[in-house]
PDB file of N, CA and C in Angstrom:
ATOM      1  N   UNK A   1      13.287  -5.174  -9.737  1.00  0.00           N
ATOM      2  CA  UNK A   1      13.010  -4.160  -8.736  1.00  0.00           C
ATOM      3  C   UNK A   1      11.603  -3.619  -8.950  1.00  0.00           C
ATOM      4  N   UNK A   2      11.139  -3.296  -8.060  1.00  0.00           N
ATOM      5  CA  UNK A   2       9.350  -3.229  -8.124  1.00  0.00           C
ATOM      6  C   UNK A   2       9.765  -1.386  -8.292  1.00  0.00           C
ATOM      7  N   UNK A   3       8.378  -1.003  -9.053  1.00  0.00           N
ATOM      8  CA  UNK A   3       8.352   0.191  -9.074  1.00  0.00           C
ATOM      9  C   UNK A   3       8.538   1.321  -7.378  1.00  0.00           C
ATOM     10  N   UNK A   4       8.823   2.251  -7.923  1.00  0.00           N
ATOM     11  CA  UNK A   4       8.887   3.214  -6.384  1.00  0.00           C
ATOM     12  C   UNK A   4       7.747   4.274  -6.632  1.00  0.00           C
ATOM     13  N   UNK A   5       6.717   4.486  -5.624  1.00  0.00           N
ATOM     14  CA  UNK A   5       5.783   5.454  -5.483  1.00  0.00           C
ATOM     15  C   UNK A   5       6.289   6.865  -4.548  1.00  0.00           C
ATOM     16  N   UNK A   6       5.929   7.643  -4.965  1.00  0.00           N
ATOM     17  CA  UNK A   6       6.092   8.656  -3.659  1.00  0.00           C
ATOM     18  C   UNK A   6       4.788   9.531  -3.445  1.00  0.00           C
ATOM     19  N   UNK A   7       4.042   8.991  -2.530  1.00  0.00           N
ATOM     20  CA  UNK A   7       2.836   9.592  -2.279  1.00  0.00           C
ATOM     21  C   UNK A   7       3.120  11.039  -1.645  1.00  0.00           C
ATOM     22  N   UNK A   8       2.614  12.215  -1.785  1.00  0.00           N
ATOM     23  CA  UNK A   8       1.874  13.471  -1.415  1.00  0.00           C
ATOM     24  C   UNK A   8       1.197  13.940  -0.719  1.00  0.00           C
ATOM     25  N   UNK A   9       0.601  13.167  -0.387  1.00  0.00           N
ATOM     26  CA  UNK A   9      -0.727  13.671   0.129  1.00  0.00           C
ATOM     27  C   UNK A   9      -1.984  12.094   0.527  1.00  0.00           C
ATOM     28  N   UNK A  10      -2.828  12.816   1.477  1.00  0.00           N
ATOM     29  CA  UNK A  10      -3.411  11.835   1.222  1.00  0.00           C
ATOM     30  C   UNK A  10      -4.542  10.986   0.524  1.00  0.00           C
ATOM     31  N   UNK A  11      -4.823   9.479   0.465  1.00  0.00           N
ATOM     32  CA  UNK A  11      -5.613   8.962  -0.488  1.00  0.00           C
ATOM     33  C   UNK A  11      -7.105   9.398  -0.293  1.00  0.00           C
ATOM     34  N   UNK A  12      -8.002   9.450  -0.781  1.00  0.00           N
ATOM     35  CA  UNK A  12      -9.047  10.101  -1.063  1.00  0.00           C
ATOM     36  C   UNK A  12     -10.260   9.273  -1.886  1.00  0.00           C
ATOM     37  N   UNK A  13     -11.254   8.968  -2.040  1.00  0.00           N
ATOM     38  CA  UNK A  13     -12.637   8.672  -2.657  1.00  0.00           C
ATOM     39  C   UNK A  13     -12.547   9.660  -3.669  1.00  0.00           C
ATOM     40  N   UNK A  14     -12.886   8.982  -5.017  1.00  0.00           N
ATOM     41  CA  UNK A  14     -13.011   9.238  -6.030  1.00  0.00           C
ATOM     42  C   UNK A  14     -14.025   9.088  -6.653  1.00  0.00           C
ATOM     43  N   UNK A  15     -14.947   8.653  -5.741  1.00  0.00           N
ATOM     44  CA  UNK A  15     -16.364   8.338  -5.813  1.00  0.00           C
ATOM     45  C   UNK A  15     -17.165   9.735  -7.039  1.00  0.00           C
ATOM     46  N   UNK A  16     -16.855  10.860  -6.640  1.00  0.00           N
ATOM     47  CA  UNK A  16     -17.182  12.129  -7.180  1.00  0.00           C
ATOM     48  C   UNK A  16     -16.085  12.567  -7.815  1.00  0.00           C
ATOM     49  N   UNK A  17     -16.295  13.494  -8.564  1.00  0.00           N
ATOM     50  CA  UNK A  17     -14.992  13.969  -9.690  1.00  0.00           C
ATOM     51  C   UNK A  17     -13.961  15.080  -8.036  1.00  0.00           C
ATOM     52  N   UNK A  18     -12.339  14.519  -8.441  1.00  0.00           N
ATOM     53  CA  UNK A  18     -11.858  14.958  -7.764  1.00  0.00           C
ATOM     54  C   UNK A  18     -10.628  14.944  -8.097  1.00  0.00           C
ATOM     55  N   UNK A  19      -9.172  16.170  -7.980  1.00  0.00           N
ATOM     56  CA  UNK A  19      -8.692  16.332  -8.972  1.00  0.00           C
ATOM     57  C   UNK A  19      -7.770  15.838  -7.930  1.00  0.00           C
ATOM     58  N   UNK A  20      -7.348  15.074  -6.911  1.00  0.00           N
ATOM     59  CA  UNK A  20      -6.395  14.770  -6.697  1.00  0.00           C
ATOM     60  C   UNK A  20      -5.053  15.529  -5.533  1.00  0.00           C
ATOM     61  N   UNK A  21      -5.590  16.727  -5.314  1.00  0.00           N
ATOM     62  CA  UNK A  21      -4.686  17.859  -4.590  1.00  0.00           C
ATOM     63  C   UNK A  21      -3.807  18.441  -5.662  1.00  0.00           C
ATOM     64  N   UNK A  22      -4.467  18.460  -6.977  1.00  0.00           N
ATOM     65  CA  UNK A  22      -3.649  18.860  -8.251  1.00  0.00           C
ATOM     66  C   UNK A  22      -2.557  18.442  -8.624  1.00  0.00           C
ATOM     67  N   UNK A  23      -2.603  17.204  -8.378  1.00  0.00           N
ATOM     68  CA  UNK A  23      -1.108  16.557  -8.522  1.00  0.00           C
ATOM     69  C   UNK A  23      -1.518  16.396  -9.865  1.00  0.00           C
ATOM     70  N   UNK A  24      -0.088  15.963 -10.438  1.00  0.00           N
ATOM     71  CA  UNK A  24       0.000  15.402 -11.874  1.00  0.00           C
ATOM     72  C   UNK A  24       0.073  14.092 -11.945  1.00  0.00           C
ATOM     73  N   UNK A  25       0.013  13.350 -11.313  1.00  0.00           N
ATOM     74  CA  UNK A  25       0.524  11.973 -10.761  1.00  0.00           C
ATOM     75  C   UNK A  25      -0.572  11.678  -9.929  1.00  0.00           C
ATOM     76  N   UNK A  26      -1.129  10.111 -10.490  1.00  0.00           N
ATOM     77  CA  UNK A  26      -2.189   9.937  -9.098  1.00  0.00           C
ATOM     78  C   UNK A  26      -2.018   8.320  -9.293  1.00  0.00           C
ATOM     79  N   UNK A  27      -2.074   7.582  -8.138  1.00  0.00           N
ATOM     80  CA  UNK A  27      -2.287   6.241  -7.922  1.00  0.00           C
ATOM     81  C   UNK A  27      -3.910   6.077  -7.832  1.00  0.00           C
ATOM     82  N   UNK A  28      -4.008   5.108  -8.280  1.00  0.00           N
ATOM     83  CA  UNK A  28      -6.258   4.796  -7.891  1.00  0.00           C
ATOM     84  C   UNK A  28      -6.079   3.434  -8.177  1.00  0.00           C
ATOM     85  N   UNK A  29      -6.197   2.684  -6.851  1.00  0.00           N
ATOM     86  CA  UNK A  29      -6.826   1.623  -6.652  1.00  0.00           C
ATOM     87  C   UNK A  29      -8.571   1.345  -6.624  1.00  0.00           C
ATOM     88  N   UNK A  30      -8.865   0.003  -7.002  1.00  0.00           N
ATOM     89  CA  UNK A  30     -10.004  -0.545  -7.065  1.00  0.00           C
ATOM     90  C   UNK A  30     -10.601  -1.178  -5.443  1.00  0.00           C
ATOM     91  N   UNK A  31     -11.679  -0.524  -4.669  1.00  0.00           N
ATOM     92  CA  UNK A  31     -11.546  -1.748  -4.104  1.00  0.00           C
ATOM     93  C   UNK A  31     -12.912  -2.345  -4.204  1.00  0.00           C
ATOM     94  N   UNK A  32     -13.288  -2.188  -5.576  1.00  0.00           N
ATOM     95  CA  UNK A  32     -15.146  -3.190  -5.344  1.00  0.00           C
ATOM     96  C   UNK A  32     -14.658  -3.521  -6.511  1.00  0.00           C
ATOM     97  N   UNK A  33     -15.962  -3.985  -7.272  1.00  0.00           N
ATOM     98  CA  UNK A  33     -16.051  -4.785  -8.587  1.00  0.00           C
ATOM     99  C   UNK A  33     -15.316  -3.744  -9.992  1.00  0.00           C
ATOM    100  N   UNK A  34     -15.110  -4.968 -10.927  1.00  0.00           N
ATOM    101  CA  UNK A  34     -14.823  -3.802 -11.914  1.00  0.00           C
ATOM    102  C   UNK A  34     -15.517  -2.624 -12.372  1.00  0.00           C
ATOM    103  N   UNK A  35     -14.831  -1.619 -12.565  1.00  0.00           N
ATOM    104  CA  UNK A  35     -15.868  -0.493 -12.894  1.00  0.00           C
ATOM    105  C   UNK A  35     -15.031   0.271 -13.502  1.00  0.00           C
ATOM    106  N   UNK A  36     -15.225   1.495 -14.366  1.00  0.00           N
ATOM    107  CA  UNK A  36     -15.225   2.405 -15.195  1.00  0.00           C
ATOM    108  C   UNK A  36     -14.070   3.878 -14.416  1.00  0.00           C
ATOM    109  N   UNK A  37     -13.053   4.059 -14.658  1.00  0.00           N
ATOM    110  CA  UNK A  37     -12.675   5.495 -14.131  1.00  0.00           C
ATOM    111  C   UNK A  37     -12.836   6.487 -15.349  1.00  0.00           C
ATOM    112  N   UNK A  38     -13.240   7.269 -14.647  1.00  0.00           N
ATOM    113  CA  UNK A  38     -13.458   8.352 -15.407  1.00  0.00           C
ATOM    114  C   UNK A  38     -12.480   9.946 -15.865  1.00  0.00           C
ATOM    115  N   UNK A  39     -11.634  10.293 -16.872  1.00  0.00           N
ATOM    116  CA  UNK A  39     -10.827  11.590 -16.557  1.00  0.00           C
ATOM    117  C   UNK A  39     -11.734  12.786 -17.115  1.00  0.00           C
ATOM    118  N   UNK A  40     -11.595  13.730 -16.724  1.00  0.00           N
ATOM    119  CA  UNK A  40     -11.931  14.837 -17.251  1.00  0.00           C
ATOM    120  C   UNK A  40     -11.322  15.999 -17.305  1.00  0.00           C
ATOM    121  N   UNK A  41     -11.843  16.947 -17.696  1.00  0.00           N
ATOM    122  CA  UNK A  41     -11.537  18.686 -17.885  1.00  0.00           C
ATOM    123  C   UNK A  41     -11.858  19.241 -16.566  1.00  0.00           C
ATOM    124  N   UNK A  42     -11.327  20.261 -16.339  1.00  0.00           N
ATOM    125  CA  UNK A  42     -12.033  20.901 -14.992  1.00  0.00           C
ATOM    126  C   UNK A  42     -12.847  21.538 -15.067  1.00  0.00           C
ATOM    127  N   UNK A  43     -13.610  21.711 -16.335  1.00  0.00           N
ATOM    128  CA  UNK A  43     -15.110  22.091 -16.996  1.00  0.00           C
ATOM    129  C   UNK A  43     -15.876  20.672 -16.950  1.00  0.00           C
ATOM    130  N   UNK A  44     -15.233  19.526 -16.652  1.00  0.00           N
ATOM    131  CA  UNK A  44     -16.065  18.098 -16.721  1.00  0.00           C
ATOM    132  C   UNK A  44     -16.886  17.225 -17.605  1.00  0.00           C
ATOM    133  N   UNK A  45     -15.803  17.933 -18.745  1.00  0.00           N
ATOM    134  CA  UNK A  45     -15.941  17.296 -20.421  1.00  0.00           C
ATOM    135  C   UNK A  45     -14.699  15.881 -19.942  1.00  0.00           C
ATOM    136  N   UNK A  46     -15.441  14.947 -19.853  1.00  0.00           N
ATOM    137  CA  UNK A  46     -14.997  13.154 -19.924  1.00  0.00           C
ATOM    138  C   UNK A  46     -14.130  13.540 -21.685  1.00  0.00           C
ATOM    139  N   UNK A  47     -12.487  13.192 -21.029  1.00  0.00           N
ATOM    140  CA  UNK A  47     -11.752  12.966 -22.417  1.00  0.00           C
ATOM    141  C   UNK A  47     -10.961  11.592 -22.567  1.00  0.00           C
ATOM    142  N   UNK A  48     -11.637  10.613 -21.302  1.00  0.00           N
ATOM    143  CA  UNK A  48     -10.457   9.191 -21.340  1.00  0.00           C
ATOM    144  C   UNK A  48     -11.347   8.384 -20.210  1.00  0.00           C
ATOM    145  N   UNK A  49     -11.719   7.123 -20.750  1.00  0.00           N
ATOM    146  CA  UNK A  49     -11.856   6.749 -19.297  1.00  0.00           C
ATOM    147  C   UNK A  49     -11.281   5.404 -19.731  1.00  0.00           C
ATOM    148  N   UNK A  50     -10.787   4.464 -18.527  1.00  0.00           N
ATOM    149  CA  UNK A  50     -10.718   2.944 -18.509  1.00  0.00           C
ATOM    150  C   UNK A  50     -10.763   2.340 -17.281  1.00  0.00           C
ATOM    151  N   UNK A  51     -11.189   0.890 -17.405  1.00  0.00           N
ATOM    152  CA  UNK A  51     -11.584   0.047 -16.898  1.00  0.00           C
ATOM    153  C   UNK A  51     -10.586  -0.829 -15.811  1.00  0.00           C
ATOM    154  N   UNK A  52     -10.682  -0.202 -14.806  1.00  0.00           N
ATOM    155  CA  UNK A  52      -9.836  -0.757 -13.320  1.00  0.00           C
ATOM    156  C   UNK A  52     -10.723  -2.009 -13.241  1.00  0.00           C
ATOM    157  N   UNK A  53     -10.045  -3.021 -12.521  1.00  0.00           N
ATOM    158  CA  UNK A  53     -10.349  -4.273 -12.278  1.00  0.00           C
ATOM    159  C   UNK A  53     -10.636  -4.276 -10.575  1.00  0.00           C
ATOM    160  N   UNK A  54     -11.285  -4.845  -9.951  1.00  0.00           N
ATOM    161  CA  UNK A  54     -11.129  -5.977  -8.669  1.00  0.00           C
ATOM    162  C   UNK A  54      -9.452  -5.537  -7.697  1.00  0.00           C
ATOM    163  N   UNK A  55      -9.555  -4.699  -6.982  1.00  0.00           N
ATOM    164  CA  UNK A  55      -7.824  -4.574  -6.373  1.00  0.00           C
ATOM    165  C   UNK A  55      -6.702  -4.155  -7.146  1.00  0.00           C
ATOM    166  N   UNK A  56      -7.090  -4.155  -8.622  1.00  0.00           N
ATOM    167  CA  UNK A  56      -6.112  -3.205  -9.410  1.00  0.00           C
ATOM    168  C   UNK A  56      -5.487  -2.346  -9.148  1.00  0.00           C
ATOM    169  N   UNK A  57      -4.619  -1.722  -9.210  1.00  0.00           N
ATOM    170  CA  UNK A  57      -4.209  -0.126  -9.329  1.00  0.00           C
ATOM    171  C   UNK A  57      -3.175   0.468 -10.790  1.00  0.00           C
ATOM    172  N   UNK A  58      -3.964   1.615 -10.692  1.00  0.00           N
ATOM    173  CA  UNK A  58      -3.228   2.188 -12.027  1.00  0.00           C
ATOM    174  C   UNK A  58      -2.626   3.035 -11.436  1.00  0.00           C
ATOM    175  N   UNK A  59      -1.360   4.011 -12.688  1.00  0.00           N
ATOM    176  CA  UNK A  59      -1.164   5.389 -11.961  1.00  0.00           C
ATOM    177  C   UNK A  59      -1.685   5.728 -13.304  1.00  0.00           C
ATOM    178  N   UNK A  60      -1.894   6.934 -12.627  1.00  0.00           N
ATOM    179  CA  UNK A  60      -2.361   7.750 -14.084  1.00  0.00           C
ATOM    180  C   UNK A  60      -1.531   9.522 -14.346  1.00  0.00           C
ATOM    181  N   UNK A  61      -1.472   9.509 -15.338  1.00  0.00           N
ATOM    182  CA  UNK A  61      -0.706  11.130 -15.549  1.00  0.00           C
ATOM    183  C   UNK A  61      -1.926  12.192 -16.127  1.00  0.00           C
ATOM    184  N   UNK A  62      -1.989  13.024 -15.355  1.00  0.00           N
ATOM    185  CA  UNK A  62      -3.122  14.145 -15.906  1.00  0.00           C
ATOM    186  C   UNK A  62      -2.619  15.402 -15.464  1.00  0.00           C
ATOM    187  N   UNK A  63      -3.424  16.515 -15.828  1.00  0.00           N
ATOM    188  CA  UNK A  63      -3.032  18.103 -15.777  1.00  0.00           C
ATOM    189  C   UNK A  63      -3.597  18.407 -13.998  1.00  0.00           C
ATOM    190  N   UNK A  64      -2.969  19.415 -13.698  1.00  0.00           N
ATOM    191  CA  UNK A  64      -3.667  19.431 -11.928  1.00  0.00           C
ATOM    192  C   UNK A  64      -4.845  19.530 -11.971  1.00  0.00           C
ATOM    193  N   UNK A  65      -5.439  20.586 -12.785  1.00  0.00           N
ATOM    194  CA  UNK A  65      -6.709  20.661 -13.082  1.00  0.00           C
ATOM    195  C   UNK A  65      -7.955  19.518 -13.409  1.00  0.00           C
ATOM    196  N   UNK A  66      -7.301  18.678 -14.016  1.00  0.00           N
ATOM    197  CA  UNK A  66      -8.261  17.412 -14.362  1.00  0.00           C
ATOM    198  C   UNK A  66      -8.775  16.727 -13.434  1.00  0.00           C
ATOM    199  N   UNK A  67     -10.085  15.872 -13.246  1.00  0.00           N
ATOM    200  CA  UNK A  67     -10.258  15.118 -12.262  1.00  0.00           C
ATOM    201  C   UNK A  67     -10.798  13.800 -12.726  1.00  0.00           C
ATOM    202  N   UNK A  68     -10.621  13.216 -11.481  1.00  0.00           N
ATOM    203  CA  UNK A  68     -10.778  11.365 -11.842  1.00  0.00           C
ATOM    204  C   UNK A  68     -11.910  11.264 -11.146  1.00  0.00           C
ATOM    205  N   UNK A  69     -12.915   9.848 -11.333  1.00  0.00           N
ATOM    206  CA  UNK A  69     -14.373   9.691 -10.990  1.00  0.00           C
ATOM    207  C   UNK A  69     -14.093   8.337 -11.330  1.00  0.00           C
ATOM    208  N   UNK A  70     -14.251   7.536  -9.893  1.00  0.00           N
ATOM    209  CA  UNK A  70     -14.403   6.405 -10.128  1.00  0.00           C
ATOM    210  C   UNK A  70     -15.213   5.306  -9.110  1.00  0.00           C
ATOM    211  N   UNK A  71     -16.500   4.725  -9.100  1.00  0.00           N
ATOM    212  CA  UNK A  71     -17.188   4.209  -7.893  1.00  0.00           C
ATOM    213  C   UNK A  71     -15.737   3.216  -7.541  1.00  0.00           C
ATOM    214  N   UNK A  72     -16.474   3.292  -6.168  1.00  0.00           N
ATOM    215  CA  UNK A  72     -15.252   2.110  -5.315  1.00  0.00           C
ATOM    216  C   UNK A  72     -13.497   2.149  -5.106  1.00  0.00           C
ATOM    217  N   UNK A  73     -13.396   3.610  -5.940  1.00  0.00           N
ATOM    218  CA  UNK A  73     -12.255   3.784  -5.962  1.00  0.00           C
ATOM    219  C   UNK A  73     -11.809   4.830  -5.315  1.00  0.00           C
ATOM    220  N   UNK A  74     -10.297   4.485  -4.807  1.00  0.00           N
ATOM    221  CA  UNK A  74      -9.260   5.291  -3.718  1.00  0.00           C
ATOM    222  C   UNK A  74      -8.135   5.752  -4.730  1.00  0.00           C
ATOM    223  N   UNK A  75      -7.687   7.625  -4.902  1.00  0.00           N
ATOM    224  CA  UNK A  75      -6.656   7.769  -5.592  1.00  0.00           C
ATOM    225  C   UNK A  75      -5.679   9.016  -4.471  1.00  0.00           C
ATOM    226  N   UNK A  76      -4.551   8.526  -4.825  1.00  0.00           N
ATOM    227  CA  UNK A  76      -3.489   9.364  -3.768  1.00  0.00           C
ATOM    228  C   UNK A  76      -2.797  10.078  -4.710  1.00  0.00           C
ATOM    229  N   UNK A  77      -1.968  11.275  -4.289  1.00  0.00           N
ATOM    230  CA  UNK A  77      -1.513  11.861  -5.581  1.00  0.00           C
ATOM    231  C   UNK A  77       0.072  11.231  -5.044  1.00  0.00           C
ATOM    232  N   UNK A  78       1.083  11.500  -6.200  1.00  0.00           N
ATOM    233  CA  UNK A  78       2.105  11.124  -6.090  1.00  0.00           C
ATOM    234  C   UNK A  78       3.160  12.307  -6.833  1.00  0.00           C
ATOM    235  N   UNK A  79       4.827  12.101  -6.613  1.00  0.00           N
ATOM    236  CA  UNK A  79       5.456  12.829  -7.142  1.00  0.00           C
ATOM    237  C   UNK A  79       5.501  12.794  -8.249  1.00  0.00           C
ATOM    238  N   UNK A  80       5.583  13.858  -9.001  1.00  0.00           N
ATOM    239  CA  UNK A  80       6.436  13.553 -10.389  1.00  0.00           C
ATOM    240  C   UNK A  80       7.332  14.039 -10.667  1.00  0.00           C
ATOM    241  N   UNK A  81       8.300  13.486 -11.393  1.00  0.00           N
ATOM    242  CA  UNK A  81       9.809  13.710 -11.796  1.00  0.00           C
ATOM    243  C   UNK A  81       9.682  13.578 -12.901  1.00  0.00           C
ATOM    244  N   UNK A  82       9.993  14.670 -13.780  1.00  0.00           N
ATOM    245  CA  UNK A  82       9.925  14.500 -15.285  1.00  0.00           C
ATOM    246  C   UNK A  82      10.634  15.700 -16.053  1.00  0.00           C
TER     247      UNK A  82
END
């Protein structure tokens, strides 16, 4: 059974640091070359970044406050259940 998403809100450029609609939960697809995502503080102290591929997608878990930065990349927030 393939994973289940439940998107929030909608997807967004991540091009610039952007926290997502404060979700805790975010999907970010790739859609250019590989490149670098970036997480941060909402002071914009970088505490994690990794390397999305070509059409990849990750989800990622962060604080609402935090934001993601990534060229070429699209992130949607999603539910979380936890």
């Amino acid at each position: 059974m393939a994973n289940a998403l439940k998107p929030i809100g909608a997807e967004r450029s991540i091009g610039s640091a952007n926290n997502v609609a404060s979700a805790k939960l975010a999907r970010v697809i790739n859609t250019g070359a590989a490149a670098v995502m970036n997480l941060a503080y909402a002071n914009s102290t970088v505490y994690a970044n990794i390397t999305v591929t070509n059409t990849e997608y990750v989800v990622v878990e962060k604080q609402p406050t935090d934001t993601l930065t990534g060229a070429n990349m699209l992130a949607a927030p999603l539910a979380y259940n936890h």
